[in-house]
Protein backbone atom coordinates (compact mmCIF):
# COMPACT_ATOMS: atom_id res chain seq x y z
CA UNK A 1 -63.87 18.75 48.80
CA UNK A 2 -64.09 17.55 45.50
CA UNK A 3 -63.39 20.68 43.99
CA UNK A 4 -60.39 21.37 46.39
CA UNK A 5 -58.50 18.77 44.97
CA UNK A 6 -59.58 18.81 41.42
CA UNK A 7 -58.07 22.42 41.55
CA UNK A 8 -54.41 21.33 43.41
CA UNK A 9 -54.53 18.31 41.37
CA UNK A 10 -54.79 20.75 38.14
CA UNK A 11 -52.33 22.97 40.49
CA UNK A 12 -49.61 20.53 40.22
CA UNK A 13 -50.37 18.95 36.54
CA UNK A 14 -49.56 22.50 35.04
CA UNK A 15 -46.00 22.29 36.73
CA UNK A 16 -45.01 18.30 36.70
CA UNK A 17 -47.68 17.34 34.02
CA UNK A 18 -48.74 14.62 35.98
CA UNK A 19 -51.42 13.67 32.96
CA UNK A 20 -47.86 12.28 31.27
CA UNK A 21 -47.67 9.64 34.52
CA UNK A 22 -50.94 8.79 34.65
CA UNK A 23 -51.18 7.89 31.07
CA UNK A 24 -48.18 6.03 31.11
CA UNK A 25 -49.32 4.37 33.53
CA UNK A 26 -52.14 3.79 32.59
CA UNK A 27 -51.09 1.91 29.02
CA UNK A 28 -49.37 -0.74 31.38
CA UNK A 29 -50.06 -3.88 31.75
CA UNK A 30 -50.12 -6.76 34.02
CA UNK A 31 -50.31 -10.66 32.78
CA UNK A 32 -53.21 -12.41 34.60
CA UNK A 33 -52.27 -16.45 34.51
CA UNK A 34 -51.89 -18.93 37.25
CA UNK A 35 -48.83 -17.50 38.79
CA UNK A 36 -49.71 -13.97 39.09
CA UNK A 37 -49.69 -13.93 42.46
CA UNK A 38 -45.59 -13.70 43.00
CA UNK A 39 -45.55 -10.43 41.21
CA UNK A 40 -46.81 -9.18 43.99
CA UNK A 41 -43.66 -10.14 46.37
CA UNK A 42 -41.69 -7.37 44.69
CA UNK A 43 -44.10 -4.57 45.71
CA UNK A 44 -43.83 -6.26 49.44
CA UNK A 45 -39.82 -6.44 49.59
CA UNK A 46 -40.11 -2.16 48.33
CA UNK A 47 -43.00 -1.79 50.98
CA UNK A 48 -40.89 -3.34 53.83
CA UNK A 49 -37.37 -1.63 52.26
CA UNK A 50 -39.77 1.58 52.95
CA UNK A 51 -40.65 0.87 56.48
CA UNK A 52 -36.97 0.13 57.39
CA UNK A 53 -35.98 3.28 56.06
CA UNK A 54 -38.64 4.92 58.40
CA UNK A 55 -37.73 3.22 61.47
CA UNK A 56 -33.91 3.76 60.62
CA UNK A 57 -34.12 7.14 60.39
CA UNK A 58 -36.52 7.23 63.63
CA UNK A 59 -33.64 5.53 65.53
CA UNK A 60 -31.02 7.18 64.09
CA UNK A 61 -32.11 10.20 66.25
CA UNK A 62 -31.16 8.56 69.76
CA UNK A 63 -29.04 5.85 68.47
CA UNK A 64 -25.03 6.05 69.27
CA UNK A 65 -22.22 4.65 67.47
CA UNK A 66 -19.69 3.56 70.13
CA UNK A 67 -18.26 1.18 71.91
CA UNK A 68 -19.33 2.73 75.61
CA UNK A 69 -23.12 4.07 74.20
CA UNK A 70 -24.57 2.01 71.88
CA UNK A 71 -25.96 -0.39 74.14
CA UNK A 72 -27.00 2.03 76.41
CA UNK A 73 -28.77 3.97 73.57
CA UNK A 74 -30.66 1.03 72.89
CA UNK A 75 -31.91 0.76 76.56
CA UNK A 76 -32.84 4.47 76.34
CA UNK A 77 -34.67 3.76 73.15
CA UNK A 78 -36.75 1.01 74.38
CA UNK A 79 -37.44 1.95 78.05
CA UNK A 80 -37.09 5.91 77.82
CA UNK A 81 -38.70 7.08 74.77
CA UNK A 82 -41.93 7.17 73.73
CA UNK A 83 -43.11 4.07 71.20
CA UNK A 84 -39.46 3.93 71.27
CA UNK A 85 -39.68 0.02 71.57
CA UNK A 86 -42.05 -0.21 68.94
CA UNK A 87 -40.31 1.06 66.34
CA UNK A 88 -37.29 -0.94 67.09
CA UNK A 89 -39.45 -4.09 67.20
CA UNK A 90 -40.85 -2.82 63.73
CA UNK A 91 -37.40 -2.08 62.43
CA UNK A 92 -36.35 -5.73 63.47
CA UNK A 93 -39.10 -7.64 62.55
CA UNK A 94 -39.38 -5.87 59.04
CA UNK A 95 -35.81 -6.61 58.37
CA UNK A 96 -36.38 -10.13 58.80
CA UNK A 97 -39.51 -10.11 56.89
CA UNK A 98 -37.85 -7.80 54.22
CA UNK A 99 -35.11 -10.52 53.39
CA UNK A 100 -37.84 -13.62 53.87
CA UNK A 101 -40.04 -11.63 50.67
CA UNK A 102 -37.41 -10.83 48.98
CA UNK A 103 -36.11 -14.17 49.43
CA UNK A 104 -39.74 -15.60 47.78
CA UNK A 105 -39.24 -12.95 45.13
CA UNK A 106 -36.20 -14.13 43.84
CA UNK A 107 -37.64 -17.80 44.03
CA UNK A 108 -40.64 -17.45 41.78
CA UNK A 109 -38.50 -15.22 39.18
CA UNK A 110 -36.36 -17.78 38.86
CA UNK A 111 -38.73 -20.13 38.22
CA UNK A 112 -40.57 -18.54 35.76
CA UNK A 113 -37.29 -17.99 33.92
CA UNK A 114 -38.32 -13.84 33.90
CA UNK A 115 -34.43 -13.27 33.57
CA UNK A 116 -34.73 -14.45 29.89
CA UNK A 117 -33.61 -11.46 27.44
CA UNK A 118 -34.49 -9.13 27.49
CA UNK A 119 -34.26 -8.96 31.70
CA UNK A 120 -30.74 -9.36 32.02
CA UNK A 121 -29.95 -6.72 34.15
CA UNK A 122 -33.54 -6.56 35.76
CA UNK A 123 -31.77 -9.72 37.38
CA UNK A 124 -28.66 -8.89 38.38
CA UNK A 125 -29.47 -5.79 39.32
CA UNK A 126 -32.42 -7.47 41.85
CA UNK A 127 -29.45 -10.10 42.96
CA UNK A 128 -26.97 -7.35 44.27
CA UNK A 129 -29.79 -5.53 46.23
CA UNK A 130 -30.76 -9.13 47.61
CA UNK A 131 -26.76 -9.72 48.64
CA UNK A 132 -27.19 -5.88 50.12
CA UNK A 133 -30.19 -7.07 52.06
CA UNK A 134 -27.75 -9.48 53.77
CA UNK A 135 -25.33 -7.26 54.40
CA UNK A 136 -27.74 -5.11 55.78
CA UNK A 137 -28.69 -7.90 58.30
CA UNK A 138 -25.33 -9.05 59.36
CA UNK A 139 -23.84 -4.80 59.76
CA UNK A 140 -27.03 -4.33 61.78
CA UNK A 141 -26.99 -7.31 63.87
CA UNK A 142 -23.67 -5.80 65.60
CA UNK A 143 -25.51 -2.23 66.39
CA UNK A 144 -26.98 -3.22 69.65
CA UNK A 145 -23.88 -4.00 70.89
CA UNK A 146 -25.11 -7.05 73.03
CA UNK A 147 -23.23 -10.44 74.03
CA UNK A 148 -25.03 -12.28 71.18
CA UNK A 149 -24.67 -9.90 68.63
CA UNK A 150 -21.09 -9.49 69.58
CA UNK A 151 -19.80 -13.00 69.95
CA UNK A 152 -22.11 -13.97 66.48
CA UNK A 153 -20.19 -11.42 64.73
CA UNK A 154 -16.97 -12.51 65.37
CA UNK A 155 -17.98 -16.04 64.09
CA UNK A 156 -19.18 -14.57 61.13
CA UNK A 157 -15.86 -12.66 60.50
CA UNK A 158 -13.46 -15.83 61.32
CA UNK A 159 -15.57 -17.53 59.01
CA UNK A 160 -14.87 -14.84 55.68
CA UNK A 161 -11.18 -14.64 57.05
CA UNK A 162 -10.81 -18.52 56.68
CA UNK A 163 -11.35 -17.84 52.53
CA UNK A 164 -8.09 -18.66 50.87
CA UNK A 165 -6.13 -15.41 49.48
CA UNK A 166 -7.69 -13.07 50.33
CA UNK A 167 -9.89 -14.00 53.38
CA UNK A 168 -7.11 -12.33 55.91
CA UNK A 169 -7.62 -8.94 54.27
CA UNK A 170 -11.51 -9.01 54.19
CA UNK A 171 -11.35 -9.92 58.18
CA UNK A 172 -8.84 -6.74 59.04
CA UNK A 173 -11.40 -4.49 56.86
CA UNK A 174 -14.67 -6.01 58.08
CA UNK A 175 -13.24 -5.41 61.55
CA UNK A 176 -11.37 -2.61 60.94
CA UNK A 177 -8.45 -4.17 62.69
CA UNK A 178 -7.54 -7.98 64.27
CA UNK A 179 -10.27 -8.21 66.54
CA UNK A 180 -14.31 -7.23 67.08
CA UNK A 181 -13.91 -3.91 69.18
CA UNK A 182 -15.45 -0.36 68.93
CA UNK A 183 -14.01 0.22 65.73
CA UNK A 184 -15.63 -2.93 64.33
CA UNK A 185 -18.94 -1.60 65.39
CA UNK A 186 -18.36 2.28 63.51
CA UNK A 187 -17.58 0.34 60.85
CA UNK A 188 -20.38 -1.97 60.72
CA UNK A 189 -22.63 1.61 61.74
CA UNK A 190 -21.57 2.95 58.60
CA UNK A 191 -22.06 0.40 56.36
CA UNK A 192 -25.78 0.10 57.76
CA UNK A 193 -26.66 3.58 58.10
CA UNK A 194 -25.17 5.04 54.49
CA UNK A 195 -23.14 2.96 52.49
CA UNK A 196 -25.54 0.05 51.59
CA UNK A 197 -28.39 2.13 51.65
CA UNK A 198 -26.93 4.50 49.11
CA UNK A 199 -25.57 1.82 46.61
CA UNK A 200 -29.11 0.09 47.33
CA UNK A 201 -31.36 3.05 46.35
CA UNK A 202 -28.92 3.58 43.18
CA UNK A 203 -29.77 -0.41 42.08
CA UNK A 204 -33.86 -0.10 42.87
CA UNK A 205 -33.99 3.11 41.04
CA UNK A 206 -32.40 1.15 37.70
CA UNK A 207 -34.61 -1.97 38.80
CA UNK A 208 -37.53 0.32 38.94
CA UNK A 209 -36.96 1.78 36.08
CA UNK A 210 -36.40 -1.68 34.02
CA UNK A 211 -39.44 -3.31 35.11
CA UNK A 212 -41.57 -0.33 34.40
CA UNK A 213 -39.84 -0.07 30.82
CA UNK A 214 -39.95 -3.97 30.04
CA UNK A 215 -43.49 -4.80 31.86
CA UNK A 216 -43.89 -7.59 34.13
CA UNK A 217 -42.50 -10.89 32.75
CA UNK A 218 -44.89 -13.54 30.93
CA UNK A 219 -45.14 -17.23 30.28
CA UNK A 220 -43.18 -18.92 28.06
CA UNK A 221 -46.43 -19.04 25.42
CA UNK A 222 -48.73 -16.60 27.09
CA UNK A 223 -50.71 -14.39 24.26
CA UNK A 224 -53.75 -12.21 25.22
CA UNK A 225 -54.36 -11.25 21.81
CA UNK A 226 -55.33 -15.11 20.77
CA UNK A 227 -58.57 -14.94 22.51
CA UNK A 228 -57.37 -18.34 24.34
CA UNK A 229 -58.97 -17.16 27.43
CA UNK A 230 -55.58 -15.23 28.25
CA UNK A 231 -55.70 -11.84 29.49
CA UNK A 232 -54.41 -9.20 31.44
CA UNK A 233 -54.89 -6.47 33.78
CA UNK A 234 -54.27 -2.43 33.90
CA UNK A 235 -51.10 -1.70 36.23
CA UNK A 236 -53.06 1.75 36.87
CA UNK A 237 -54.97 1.00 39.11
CA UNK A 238 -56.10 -1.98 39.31
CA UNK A 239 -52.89 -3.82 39.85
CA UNK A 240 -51.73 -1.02 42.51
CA UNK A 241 -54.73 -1.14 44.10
CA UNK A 242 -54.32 -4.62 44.87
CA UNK A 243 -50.98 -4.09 46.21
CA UNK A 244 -51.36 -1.46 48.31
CA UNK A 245 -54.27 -3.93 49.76
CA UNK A 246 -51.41 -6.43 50.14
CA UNK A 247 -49.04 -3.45 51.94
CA UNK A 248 -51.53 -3.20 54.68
CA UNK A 249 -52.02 -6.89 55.56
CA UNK A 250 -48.26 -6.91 55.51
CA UNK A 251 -48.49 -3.65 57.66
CA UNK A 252 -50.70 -5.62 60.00
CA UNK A 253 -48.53 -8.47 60.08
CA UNK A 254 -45.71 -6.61 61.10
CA UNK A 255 -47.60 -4.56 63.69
CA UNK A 256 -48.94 -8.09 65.29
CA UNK A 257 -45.15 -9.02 65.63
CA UNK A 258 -43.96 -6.04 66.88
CA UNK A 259 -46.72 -5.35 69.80
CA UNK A 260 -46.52 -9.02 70.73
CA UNK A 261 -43.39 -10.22 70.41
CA UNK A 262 -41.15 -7.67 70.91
CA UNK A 263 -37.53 -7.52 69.87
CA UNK A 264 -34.79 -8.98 72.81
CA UNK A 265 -31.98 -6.49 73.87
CA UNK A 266 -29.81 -8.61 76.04
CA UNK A 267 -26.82 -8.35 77.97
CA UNK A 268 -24.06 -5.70 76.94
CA UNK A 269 -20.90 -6.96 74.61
CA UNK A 270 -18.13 -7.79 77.11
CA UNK A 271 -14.91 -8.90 75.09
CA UNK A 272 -13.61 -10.85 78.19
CA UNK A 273 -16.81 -12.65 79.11
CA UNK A 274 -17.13 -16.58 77.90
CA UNK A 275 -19.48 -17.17 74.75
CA UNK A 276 -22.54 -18.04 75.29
CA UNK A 277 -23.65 -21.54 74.35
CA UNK A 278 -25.35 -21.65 71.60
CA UNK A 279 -24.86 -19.02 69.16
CA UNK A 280 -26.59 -18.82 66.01
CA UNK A 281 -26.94 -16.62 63.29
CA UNK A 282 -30.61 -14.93 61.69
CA UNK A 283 -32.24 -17.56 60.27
CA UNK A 284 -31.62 -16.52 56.64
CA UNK A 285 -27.58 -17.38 57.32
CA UNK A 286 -29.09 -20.65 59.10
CA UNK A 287 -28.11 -22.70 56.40
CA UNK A 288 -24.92 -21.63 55.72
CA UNK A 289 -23.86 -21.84 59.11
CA UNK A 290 -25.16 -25.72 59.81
CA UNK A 291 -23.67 -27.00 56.56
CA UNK A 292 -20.16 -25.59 57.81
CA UNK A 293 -21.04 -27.05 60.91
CA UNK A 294 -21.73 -30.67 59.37
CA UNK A 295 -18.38 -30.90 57.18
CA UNK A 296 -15.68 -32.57 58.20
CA UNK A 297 -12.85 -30.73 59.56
CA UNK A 298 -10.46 -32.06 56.50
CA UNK A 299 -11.38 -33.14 52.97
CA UNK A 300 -8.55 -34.49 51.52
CA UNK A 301 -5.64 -31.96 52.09
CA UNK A 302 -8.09 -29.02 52.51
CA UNK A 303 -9.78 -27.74 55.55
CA UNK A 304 -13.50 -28.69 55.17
CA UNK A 305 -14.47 -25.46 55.99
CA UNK A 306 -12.77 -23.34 53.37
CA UNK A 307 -14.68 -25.91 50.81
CA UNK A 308 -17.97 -25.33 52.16
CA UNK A 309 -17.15 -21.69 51.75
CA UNK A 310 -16.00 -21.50 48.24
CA UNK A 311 -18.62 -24.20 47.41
CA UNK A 312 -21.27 -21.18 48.70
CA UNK A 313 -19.49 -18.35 46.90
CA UNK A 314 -19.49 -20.46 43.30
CA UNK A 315 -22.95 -21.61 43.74
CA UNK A 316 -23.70 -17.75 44.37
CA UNK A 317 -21.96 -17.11 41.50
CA UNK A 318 -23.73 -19.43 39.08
CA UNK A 319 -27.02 -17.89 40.66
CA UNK A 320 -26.23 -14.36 40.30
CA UNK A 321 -25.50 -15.20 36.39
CA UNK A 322 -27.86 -17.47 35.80
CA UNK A 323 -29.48 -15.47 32.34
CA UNK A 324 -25.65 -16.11 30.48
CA UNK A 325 -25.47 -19.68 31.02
CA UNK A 326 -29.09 -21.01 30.70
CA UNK A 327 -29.59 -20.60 26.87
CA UNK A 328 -31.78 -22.80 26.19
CA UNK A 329 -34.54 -20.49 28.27
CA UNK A 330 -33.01 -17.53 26.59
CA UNK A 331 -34.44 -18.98 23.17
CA UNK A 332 -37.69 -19.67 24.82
CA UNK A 333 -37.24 -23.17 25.27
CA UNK A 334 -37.86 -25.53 28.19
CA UNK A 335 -34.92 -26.28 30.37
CA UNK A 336 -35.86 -28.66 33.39
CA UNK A 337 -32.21 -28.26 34.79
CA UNK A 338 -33.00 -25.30 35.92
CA UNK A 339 -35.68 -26.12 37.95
CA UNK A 340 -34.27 -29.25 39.19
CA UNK A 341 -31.42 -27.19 40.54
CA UNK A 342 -34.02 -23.93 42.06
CA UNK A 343 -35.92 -27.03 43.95
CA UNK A 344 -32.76 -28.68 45.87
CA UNK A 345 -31.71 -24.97 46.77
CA UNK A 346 -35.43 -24.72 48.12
CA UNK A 347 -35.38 -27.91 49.93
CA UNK A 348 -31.73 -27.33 50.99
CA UNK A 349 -32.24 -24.22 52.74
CA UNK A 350 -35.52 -25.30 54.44
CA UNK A 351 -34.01 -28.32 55.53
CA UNK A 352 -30.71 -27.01 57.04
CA UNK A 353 -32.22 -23.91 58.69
CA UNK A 354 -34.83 -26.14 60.24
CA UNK A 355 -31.92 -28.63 61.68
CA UNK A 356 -29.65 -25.65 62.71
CA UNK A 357 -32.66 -24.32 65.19
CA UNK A 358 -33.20 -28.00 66.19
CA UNK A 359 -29.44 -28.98 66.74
């Protein structure tokens, strides 16, 4: 057996020199400190964007993008074909778990300031895929076609159409026309199934390619070569090894979910039928959605609402460009700011998605 693959492995090293990889690889290396344990979150977030690609492509065989048969596709999914429940409980439950990691991933790179230069665009390219994950959530949320997905995505859409300017032309386009109807959900099955995951896949490929050409961050001060009792450890394999170790837990983990608590269908859309009480969004728009809820309906002459909107979209903003406007961690020094404001937006969220599932 040995032998078998020494000879396909030699096969395919004469044609792709795979020897190249390996030693690339190989000369990598991976800081080993006290918060080496979040670089592992960015393997998870890939493993999971992998296993919704699977599962998407799995339903995408049955799955139908209309008005009168997506529902009913669904049902013929979950009750009709084989495992066909289990992958859609998969798909669910690793989209949620996809934005939660990547969520956790973002966290601990801001912290440890690893969007310093040179990692610029290691950062904003990882904050437009996060923004895509999102989107991905609220375009697939509508697919079912069921009352809650239905009635949640029309509050989500009056809620981008209330943004001053140009909030009336984002609602006609995210709708493709004044209301939620069967157009709305093509739209929306688009977006989902080849639009976001194109632009995505462009963005990890240069993300990919900028972490593997600039190495995993360090701390500010961190020196191996000081014999300090600092070191590190080889990418190849001993870091992927670990990961991978990590992907099946998480593999588990999802399985658990999936087998035993499987993912709701509900009642089919009906445009005529009351809401039903007590609509909420996914938990990762939770927060969002309760702080517009808690705002007064008028502040001053404006409509509370559109402030608690463009409050979100400015502190998204500052976010997303955080490396430009912190330079005191560009130059390596300490900037407690930083962290003062990444802690609030920590306690924030938990806070207001824990009171929006209470309330």
């Amino acid at each position: 057996m040995k032998k078998l693959l020494t000879k396909y492995y030699s096969w395919i090293d004469e044609r792709v020199h795979l020897e190249d990889l390996v030693h690339f690889m190989g000369k990598k290396y991976v800081p080993i400190h006290r918060h080496s344990v979040w670089y592992y979150f960015g393997g998870v977030s890939l493993f999971l964007f992998i296993i919704q690609v699977i599962t998407g492509i799995m339903l995408l065989l049955y799955y139908k993008g209309s008005e009168e048969l997506a529902f009913e596709s669904i049902q013929f999914i979950i009750s009709k074909v084989e495992f066909g429940w289990l992958i859609r409980s998969i798909h669910s439950w690793a989209a949620n778990l996809f934005v939660l990691a990547a969520m956790i991933h973002m966290f601990s790179v801001y912290f440890e300031k690893a969007y310093r230069k040179p990692r610029e665009i290691t950062w904003l390219t990882g904050m437009l895929m996060f923004f895509l994950a999102l989107g991905f959530g609220f375009s697939g949320y509508l697919l079912p076609w069921n009352e809650l997905a239905f009635f949640a995505t029309k509050v989500g859409t009056d809620i981008a159409g209330v943004v001053p300017g140009i909030g009336e032309p984002i609602l006609l386009f995210l709708r493709a026309g004044e209301d939620v109807t069967g157009a709305t959900l093509s739209r929306f099955f688009g977006f989902h199934v080849a639009v976001f995951p194109g632009i995505f896949t462009v963005l990890l490929g240069i993300h990919l390619v900028l972490v593997q050409r600039q190495g995993m961050s360090e701390p500010h001060g961190f020196n191996p070569n000081e014999g300090n009792g600092e070191k590190t450890m080889p990418f190849f394999p001993n870091f992927l090894l670990r990961d991978l170790l990590l992907w099946l837990i998480v593999l588990n983990l999802l399985a658990i979910l999936a087998v035993f608590f499987p993912w709701e269908l509900g009642k089919k859309a009906d445009a005529f039928a009351p809401a039903p009480a007590g609509i909420k969004p996914e938990w990762y728009f939770m927060f969002m959605f309760q702080t517009l809820k808690l705002i007064p309906a008028k502040i001053w002459f404006m409509d509370g609402e559109v402030i608690g909107i463009l409050t979100f979209g400015a502190a998204g903003a500052l976010w997303m460009f955080v490396p430009f406007w912190d330079r005191k961690s560009s130059k390596g020094e300490k900037n407690r700011l930083i962290n003062y404001l990444g802690i609030f937006a920590v306690i924030y969220i938990i806070i207001l998605t824990i009171l929006g599932w209470i309330l």
